[in-house]
Protein backbone atom coordinates (compact mmCIF):
# COMPACT_ATOMS: atom_id res chain seq x y z
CA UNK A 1 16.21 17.19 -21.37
CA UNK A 2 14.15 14.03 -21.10
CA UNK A 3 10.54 14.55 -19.95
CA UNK A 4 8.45 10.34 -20.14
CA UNK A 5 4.76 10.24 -19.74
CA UNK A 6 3.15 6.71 -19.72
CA UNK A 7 -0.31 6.22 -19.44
CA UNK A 8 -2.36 3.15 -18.33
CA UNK A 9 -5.81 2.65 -18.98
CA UNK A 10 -7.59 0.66 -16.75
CA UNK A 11 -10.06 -1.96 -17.62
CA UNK A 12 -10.58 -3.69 -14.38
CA UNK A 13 -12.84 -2.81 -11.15
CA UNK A 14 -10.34 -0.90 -8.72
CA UNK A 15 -12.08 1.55 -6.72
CA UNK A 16 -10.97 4.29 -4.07
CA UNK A 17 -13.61 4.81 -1.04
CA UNK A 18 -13.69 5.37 2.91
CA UNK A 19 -11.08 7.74 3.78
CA UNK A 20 -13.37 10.88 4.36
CA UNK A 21 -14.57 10.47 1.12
CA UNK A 22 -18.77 10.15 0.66
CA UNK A 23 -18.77 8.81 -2.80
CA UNK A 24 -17.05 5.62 -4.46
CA UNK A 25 -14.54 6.15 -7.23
CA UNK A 26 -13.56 3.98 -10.22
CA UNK A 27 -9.87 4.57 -11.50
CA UNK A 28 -9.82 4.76 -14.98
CA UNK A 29 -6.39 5.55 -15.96
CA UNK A 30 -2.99 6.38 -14.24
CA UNK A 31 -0.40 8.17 -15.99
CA UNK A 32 3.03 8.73 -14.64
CA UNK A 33 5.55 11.55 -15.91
CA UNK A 34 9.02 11.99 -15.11
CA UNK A 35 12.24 14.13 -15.77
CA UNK A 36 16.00 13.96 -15.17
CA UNK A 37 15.33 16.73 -12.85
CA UNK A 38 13.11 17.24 -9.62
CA UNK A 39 12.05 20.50 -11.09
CA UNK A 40 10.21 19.33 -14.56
CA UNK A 41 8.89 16.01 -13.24
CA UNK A 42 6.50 16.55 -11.65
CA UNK A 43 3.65 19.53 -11.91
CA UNK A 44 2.89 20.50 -8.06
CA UNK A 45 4.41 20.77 -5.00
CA UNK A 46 4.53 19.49 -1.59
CA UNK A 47 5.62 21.73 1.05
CA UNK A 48 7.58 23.46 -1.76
CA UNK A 49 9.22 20.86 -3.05
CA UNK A 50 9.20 19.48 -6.56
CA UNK A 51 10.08 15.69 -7.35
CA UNK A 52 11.20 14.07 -10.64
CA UNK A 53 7.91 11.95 -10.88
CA UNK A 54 4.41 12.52 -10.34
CA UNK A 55 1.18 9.65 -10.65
CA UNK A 56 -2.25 10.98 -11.52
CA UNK A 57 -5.45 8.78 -11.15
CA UNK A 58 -8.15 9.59 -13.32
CA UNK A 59 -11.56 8.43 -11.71
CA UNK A 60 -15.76 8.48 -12.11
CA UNK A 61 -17.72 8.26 -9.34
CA UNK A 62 -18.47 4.78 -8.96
CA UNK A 63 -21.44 4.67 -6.08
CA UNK A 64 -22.83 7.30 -4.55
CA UNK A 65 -23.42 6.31 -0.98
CA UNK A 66 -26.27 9.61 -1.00
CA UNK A 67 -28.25 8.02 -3.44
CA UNK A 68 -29.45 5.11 -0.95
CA UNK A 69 -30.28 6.58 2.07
């Protein structure tokens, strides 16, 4: 059974905010794994269902908004 996992690590300035979230986030690395089959590519489920590839972000908080109030 083939099982990839490729992981980027990321140098530049890409940040997540707004959304609901209260803090700024820096990505920091992505890292993608994937199977042959739906049910070992990815780790968690949606609604039940598993999927043959799965992206995680890896992030610090970048800014938090809090601090400058």
């Amino acid at each position: 059974m083939l099982f990839v996992v490729v992981e980027l690590l990321l140098s530049g300035d890409y940040k997540v905010r707004d959304g609901g979230l209260v803090d700024e986030f820096k990505a920091v690395r992505l890292e993608f794994h994937w199977a042959e089959t739906s049910k070992l590519g990815s780790e968690h489920y949606i609604n039940d269902t598993a999927f043959p590839l799965e992206v995680r972000m890896t992030s610090t908080i970048a800014f938090n908004r809090n601090d400058f109030h």
